[in-house]
C-alpha atoms as a PDB file:
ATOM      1  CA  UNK A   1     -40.538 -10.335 -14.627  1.00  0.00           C
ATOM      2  CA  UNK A   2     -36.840  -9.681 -14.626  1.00  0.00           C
ATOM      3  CA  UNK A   3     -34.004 -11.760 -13.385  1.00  0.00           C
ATOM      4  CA  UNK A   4     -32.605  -9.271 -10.832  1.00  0.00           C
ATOM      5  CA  UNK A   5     -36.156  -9.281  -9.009  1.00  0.00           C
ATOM      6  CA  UNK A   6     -35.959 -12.707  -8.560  1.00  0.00           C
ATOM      7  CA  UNK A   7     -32.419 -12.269  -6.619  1.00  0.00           C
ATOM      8  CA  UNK A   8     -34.185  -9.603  -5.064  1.00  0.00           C
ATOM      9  CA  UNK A   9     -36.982 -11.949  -3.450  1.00  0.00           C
ATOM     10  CA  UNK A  10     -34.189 -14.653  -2.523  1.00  0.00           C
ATOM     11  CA  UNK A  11     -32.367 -12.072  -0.349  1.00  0.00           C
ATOM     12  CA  UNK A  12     -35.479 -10.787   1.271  1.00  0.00           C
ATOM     13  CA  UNK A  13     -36.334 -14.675   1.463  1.00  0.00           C
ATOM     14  CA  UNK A  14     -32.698 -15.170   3.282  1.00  0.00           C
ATOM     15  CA  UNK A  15     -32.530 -12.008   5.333  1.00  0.00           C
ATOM     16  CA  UNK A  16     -35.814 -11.671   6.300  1.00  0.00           C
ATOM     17  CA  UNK A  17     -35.453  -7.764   6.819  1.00  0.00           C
ATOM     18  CA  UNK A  18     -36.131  -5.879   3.658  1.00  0.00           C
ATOM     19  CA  UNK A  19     -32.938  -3.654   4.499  1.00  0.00           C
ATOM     20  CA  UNK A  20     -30.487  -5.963   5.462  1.00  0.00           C
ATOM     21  CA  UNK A  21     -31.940  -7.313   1.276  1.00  0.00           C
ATOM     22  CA  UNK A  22     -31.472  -4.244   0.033  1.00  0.00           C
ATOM     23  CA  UNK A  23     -27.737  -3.693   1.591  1.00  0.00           C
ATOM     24  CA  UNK A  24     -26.908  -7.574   0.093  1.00  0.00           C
ATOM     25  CA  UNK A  25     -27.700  -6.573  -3.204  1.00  0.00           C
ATOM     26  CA  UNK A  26     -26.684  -3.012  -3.154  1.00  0.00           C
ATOM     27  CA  UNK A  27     -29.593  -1.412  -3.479  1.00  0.00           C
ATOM     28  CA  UNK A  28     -31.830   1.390  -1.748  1.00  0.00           C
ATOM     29  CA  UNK A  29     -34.440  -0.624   0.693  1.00  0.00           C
ATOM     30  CA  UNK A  30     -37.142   1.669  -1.170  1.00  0.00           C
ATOM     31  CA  UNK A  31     -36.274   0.698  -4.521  1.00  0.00           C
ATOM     32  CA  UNK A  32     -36.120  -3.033  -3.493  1.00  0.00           C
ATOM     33  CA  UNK A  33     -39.780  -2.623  -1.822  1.00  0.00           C
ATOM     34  CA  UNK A  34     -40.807  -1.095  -4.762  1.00  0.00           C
ATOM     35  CA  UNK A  35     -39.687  -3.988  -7.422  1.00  0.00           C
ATOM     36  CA  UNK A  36     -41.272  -6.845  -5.018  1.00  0.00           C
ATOM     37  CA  UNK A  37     -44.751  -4.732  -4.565  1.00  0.00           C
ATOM     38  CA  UNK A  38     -44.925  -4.359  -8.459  1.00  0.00           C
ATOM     39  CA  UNK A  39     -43.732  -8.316  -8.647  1.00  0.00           C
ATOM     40  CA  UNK A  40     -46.610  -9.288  -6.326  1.00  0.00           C
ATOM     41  CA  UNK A  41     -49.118  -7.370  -8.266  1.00  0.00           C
ATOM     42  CA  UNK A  42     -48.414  -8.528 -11.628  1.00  0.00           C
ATOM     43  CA  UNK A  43     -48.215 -12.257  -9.928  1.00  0.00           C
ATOM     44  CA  UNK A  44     -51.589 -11.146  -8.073  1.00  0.00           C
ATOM     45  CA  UNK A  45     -49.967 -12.954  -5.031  1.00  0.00           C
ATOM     46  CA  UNK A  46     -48.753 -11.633  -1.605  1.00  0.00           C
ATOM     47  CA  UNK A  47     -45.357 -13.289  -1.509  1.00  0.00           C
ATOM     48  CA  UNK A  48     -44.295 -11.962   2.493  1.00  0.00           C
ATOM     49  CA  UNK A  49     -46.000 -10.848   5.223  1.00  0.00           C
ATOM     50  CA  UNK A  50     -44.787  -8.263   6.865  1.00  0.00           C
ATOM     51  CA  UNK A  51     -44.471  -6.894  10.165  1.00  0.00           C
ATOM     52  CA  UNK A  52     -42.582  -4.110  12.044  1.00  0.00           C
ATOM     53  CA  UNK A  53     -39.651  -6.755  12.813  1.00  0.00           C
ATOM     54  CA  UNK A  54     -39.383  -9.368  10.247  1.00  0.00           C
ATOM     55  CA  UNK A  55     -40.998 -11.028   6.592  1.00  0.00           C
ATOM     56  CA  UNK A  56     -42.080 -14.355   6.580  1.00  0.00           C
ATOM     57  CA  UNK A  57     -42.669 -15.914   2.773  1.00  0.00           C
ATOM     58  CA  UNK A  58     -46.734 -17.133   2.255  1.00  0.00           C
ATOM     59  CA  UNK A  59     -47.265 -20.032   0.667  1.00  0.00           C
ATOM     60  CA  UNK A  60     -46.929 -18.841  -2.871  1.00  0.00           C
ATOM     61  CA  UNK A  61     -44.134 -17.014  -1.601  1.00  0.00           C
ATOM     62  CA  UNK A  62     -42.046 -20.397  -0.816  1.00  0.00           C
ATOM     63  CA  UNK A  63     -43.236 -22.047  -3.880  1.00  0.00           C
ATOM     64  CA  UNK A  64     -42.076 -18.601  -5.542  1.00  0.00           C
ATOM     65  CA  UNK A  65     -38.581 -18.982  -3.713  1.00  0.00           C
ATOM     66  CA  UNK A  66     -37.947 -22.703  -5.239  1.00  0.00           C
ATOM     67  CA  UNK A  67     -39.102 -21.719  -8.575  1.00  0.00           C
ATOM     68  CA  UNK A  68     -36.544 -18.683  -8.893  1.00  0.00           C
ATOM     69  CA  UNK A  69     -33.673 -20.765  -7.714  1.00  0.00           C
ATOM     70  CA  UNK A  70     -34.171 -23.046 -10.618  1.00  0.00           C
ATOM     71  CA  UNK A  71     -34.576 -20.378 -13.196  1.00  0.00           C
ATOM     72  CA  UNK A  72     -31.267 -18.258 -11.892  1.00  0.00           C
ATOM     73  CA  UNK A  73     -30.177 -21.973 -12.452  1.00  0.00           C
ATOM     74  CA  UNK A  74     -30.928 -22.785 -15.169  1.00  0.00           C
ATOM     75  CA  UNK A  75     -29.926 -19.400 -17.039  1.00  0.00           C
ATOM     76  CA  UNK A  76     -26.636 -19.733 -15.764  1.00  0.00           C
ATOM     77  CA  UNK A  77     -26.247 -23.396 -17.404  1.00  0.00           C
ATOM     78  CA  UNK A  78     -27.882 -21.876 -20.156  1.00  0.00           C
ATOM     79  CA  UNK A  79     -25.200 -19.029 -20.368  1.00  0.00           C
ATOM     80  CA  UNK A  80     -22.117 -21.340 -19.844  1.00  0.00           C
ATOM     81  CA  UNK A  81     -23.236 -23.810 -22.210  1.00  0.00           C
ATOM     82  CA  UNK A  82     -23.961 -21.405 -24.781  1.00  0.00           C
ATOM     83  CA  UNK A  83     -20.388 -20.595 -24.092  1.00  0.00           C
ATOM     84  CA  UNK A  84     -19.009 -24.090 -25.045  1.00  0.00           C
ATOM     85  CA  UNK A  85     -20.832 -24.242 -27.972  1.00  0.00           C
ATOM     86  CA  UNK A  86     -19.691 -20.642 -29.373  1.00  0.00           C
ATOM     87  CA  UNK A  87     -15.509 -22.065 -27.595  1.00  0.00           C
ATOM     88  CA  UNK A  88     -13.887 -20.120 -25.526  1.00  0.00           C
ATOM     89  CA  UNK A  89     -11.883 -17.769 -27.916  1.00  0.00           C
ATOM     90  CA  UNK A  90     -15.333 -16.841 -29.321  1.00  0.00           C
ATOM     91  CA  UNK A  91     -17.000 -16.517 -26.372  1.00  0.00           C
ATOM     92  CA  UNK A  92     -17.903 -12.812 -24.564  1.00  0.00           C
ATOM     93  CA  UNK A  93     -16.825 -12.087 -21.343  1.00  0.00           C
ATOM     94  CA  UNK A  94     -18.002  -8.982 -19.142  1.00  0.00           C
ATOM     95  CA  UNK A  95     -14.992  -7.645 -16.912  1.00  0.00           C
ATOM     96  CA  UNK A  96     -15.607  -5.033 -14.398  1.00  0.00           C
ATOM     97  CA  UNK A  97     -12.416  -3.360 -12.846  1.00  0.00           C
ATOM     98  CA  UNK A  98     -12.328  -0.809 -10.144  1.00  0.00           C
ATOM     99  CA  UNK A  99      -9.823   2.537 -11.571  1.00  0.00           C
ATOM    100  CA  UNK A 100      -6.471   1.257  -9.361  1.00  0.00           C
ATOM    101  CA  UNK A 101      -5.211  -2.088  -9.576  1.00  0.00           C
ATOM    102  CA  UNK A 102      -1.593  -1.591 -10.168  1.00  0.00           C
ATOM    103  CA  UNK A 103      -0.858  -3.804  -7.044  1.00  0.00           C
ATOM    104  CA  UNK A 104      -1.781  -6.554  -8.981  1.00  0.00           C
ATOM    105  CA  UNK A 105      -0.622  -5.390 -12.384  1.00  0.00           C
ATOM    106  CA  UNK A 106      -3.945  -5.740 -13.902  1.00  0.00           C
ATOM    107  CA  UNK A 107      -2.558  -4.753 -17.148  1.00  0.00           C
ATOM    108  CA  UNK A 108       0.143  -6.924 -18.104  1.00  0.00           C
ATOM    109  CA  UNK A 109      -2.377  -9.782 -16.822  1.00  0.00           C
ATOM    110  CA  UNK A 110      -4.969  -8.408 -19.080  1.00  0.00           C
ATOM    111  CA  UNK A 111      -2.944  -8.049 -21.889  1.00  0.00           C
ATOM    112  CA  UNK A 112      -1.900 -11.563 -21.772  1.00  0.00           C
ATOM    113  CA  UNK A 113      -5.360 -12.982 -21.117  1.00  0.00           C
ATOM    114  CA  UNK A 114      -6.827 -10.883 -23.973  1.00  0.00           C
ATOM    115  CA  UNK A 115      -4.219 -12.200 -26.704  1.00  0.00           C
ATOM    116  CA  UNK A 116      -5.588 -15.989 -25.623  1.00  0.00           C
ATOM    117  CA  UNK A 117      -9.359 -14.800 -25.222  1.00  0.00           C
ATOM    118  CA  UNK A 118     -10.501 -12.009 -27.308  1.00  0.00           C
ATOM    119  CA  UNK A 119     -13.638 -11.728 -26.622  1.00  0.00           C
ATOM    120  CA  UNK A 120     -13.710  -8.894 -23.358  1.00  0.00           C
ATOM    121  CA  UNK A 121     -15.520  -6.222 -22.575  1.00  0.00           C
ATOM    122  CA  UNK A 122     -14.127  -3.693 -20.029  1.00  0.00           C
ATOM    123  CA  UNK A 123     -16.183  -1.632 -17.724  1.00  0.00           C
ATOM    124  CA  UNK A 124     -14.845   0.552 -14.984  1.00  0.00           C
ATOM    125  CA  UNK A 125     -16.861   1.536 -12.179  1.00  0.00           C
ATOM    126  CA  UNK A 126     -16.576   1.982  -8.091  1.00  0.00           C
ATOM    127  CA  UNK A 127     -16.256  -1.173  -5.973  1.00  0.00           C
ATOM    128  CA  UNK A 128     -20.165  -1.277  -4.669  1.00  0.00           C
ATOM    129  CA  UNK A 129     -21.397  -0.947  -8.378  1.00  0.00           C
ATOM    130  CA  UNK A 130     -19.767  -3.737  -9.965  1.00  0.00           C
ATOM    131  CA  UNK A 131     -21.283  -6.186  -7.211  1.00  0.00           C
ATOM    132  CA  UNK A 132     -24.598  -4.625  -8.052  1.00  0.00           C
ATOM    133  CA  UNK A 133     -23.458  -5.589 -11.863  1.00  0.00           C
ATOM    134  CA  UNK A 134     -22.570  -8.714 -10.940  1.00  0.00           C
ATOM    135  CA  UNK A 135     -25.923  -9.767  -8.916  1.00  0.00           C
ATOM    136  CA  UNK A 136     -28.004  -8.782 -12.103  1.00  0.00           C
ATOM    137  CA  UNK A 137     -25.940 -10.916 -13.945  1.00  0.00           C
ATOM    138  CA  UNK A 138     -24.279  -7.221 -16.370  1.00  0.00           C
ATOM    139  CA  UNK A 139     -20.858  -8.516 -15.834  1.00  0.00           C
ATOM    140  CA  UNK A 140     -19.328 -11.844 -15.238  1.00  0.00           C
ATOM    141  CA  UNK A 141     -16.349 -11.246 -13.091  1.00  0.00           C
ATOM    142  CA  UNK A 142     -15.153  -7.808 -11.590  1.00  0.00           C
ATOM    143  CA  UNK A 143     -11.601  -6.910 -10.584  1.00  0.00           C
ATOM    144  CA  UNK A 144     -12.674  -4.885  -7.144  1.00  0.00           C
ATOM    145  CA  UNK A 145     -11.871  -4.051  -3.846  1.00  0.00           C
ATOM    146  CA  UNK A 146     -13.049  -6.623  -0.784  1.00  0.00           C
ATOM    147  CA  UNK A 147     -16.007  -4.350   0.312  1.00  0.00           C
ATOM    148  CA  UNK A 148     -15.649  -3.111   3.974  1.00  0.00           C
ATOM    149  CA  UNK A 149     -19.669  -4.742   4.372  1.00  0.00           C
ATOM    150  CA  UNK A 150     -19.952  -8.575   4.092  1.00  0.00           C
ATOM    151  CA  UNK A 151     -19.567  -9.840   0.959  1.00  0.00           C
ATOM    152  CA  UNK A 152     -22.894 -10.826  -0.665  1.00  0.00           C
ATOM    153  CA  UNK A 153     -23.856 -14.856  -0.349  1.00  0.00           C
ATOM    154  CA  UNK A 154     -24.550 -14.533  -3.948  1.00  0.00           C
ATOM    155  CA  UNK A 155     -20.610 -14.010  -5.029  1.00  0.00           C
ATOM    156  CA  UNK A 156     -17.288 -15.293  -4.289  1.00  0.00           C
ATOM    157  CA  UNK A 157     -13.881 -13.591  -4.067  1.00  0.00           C
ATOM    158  CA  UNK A 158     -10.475 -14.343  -4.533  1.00  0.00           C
ATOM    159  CA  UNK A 159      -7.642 -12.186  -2.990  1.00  0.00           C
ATOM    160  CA  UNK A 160      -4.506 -11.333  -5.375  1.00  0.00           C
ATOM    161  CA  UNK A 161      -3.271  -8.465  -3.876  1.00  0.00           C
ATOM    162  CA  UNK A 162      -3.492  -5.456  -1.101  1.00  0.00           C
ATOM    163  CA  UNK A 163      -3.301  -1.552  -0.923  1.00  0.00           C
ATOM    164  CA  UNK A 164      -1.301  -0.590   2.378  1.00  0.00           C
ATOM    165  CA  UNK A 165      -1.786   2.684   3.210  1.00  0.00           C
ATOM    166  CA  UNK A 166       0.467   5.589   4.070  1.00  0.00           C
ATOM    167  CA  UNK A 167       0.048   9.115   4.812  1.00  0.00           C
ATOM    168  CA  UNK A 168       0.508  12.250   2.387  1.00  0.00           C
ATOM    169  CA  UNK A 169       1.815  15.123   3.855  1.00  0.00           C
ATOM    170  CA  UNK A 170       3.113  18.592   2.968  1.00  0.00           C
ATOM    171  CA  UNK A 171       7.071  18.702   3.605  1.00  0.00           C
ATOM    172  CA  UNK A 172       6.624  22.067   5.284  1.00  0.00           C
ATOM    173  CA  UNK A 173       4.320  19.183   7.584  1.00  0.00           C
ATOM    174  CA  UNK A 174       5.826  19.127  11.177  1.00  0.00           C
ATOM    175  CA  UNK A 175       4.900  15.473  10.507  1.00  0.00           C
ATOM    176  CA  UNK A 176       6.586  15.434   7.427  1.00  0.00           C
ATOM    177  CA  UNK A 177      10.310  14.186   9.080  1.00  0.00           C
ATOM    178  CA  UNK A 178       8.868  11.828  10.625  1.00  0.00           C
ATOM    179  CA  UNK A 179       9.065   7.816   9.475  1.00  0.00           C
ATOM    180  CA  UNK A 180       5.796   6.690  11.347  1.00  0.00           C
ATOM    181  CA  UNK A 181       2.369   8.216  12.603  1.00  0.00           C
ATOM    182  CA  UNK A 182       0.031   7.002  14.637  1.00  0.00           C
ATOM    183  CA  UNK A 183      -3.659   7.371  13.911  1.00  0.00           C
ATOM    184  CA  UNK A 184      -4.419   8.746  17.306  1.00  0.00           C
ATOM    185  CA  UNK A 185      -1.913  11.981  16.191  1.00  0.00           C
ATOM    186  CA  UNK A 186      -3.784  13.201  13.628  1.00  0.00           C
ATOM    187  CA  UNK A 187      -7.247  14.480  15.408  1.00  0.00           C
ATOM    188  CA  UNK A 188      -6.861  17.619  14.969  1.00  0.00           C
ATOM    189  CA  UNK A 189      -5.485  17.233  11.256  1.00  0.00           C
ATOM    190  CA  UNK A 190      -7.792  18.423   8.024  1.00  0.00           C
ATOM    191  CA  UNK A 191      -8.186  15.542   5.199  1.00  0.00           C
ATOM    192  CA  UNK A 192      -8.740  14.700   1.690  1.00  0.00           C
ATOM    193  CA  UNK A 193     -10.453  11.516   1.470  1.00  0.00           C
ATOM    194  CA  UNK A 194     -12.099   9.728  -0.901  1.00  0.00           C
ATOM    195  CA  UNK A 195     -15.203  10.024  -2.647  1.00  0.00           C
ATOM    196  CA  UNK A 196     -18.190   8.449  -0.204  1.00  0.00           C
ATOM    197  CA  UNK A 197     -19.139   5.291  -0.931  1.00  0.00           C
ATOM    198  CA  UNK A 198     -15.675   4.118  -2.218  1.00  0.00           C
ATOM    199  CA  UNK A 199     -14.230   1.407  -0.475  1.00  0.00           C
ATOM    200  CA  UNK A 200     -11.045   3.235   0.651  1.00  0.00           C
ATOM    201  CA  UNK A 201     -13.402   5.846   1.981  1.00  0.00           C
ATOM    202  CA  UNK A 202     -15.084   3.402   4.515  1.00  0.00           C
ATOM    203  CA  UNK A 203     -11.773   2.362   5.634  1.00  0.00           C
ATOM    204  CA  UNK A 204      -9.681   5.142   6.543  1.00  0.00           C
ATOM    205  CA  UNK A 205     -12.591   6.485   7.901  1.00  0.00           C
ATOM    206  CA  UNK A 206     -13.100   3.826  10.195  1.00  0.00           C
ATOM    207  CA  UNK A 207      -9.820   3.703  11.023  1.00  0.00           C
ATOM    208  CA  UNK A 208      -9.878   7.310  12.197  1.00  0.00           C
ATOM    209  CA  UNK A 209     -12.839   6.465  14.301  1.00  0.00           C
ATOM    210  CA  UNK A 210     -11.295   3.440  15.695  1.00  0.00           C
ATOM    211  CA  UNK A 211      -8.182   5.980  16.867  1.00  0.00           C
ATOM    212  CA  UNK A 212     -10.797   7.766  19.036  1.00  0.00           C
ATOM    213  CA  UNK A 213     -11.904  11.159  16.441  1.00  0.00           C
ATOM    214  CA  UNK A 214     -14.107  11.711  13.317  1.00  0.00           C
ATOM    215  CA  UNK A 215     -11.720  12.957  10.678  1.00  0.00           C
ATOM    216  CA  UNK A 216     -12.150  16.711   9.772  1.00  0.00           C
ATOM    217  CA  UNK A 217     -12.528  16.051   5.734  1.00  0.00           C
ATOM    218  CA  UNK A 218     -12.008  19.433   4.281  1.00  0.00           C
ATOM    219  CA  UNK A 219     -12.629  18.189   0.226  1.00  0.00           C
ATOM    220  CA  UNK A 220     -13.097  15.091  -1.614  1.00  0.00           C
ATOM    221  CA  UNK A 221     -10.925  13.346  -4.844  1.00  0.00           C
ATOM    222  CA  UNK A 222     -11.478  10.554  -6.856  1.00  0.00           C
ATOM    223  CA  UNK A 223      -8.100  10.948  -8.573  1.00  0.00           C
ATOM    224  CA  UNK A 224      -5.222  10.013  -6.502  1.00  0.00           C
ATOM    225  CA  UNK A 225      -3.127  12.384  -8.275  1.00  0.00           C
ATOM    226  CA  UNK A 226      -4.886  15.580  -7.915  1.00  0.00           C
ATOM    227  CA  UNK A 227      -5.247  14.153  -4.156  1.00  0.00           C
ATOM    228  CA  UNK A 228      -1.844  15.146  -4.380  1.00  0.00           C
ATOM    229  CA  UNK A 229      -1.787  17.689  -5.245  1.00  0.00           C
ATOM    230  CA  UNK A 230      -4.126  18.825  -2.749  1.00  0.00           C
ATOM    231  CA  UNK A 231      -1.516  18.136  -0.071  1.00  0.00           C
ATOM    232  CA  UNK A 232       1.174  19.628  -1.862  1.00  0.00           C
ATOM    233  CA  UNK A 233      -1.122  22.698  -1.777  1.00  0.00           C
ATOM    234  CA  UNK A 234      -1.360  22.673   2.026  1.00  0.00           C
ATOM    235  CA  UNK A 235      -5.247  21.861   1.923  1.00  0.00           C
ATOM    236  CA  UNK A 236      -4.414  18.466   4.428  1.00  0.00           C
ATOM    237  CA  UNK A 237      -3.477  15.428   4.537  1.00  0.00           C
ATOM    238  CA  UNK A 238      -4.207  12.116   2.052  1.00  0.00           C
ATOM    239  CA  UNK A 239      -4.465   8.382   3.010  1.00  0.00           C
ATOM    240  CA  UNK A 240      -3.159   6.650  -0.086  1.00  0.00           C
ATOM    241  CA  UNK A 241      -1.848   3.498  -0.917  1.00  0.00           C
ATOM    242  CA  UNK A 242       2.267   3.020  -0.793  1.00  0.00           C
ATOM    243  CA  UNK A 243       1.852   2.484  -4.379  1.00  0.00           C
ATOM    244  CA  UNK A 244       0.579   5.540  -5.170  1.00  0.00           C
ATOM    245  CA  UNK A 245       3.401   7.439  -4.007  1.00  0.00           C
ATOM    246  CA  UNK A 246       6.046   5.335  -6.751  1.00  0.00           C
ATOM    247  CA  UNK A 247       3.665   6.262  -9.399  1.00  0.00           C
ATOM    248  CA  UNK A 248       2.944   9.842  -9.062  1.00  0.00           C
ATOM    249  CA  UNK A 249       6.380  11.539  -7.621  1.00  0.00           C
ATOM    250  CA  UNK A 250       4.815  14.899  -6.884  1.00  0.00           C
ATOM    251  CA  UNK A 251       7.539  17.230  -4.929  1.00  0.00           C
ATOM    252  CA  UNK A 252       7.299  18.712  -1.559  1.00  0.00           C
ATOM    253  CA  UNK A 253       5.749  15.676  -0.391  1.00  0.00           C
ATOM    254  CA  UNK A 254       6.670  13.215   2.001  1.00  0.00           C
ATOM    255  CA  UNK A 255       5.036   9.604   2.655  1.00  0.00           C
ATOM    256  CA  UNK A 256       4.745   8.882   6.282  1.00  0.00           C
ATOM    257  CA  UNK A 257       4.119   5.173   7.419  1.00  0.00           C
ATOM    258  CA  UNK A 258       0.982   4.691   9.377  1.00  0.00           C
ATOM    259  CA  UNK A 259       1.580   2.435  12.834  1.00  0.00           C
ATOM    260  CA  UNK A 260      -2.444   0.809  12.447  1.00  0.00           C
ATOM    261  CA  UNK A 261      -2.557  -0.970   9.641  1.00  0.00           C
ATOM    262  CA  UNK A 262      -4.917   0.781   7.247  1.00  0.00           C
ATOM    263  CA  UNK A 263      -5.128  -2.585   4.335  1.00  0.00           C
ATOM    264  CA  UNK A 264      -7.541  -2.759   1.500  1.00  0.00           C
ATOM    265  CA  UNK A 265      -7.692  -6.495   0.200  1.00  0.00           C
ATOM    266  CA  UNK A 266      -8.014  -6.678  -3.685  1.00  0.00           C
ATOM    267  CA  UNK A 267      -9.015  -9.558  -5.565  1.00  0.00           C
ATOM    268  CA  UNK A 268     -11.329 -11.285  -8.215  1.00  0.00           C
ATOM    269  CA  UNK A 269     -14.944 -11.947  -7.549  1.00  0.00           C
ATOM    270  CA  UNK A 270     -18.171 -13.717  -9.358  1.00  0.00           C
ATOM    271  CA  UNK A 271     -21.412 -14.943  -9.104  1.00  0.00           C
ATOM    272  CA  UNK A 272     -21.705 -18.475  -7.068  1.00  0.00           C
ATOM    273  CA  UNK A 273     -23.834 -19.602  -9.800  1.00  0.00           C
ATOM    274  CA  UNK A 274     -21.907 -19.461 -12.349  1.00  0.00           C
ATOM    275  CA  UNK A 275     -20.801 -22.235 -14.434  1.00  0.00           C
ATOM    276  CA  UNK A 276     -19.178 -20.517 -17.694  1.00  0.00           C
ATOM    277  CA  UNK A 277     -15.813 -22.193 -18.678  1.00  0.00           C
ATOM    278  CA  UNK A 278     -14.391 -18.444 -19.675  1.00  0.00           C
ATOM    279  CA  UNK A 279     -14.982 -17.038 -15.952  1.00  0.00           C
ATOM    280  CA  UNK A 280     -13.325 -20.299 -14.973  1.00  0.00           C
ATOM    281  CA  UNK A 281     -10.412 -19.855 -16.662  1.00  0.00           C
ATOM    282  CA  UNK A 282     -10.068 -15.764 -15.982  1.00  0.00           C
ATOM    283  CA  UNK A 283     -10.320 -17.336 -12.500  1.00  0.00           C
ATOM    284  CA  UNK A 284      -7.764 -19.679 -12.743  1.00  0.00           C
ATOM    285  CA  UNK A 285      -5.235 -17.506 -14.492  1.00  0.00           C
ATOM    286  CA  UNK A 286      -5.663 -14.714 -12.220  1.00  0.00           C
END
């Protein structure tokens, strides 16, 4: 039995639709099914019933429910007290960050925290996997985008900065001498977006749809700078953040402000359960 399957039941417990579980822990509903079926036959006990609308827990299945919230409980006292007992400079702490942060200046923060606390470990990763870190209790605290979907119940978040976006475009760009767009102008305009299932992706694209057209994506980057370099090569257009165009001067292309607001909140987030005194104070001194 294995902790995440035990956050698993609680959000089919909470939602009482195995999708609308699976999307709150970011997972595929299949996957999720799968985990409680094997749960309930190594338990030999049906812990939902199921129908073609809803889940209802059984009997076990609340008793289950109660159980689990103590353990999740009790292994996060168990982690943050192990935590005082090792002290804070020797204690290990699990930081997730997201590739673009300079709005915040993650790295002078960093570099400060880490000369107080040592003890970090740094994984990079998209938005949408670092909550899915997070929920199985892999990291303690991810530097991320807010995610476009509610947040999960199971995590807070703390705001410390935003991405504004602008627009990217060629200078040979009729659009390119201009100082403002408006969404609703560039319909019949090719893109470069984002990778799917980034945050930024979900965004401008629903901005685009909110301006009335489906945005003609002709390719895909993950790096802003070869993004870039796409528009410079006359392959479309880019939605990036204002920052973006300080960092990487690329000539021939122009930044044109964007009239709808196109804002991507970043910030801090962690489990609700917690109780270790390091993600308190990365917490505090963010």
């Amino acid at each position: 039995m294995e902790l995440f399957t035990l956050q698993y039941v609680l959000a089919v417990a909470e939602y009482r639709k195995f999708s609308l579980a699976a999307q709150a822990c970011y997972i595929g509903q299949p996957a999720l099914s799968q985990q409680i079926a094997k749960l309930e036959k190594e338990l030999g006990v049906t812990l939902f019933v199921r129908n073609a609308h809803t889940v209802t827990l059984t009997e076990p299945g609340k008793e289950f429910v109660l159980r689990a919230k103590e353990i999740l409980q009790s292994v996060s006292a168990l982690q943050a007290e192990m935590n005082r007992f090792a002290g804070l400079r020797k204690g290990k702490l699990n930081v997730g960050v997201i590739t673009s942060l300079q709005c915040i200046n993650f790295g002078g923060m960093l570099s400060t925290f880490f000369t107080r606390y040592p003890g970090i470990d740094i994984v990079q990763s998209g938005t949408y996997d670092l909550i899915k870190q997070l929920n199985e209790h892999s990291l303690d605290v991810a530097f991320m985008n807010r995610p476009v979907s509610r947040l999960p119940s199971t995590l807070q978040f703390h705001k410390l900065g935003e991405d504004r976006y602008s627009l990217a475009v060629p200078k040979t760009h009729p659009l390119s001498r201009r100082e403002y767009v408006s969404l609703r102008e560039l319909k019949n305009e090719r893109f470069i977006f984002h990778q799917t299932g980034q945050v930024a992706f979900e965004l401008c694209r629903n901005a685009c749809r909110n301006a009335g057209f489906e945005p003609h994506i002709v390719c895909h980057s993950e790096n802003p700078t070869i993004g870039l370099y796409m528009v410079q090569g006359g392959l479309g257009l880019a939605f990036l953040p204002t920052e973006e165009f300080e960092h990487h001067r690329i000539d021939n292309i122009a930044e044109v402000k964007i009239i709808e607001p196109i804002i991507k909140e970043v910030g801090i987030a962690w489990r609700q359960d917690s109780s270790s005194p390091l993600v308190d104070t990365i917490v505090q001194f963010s």
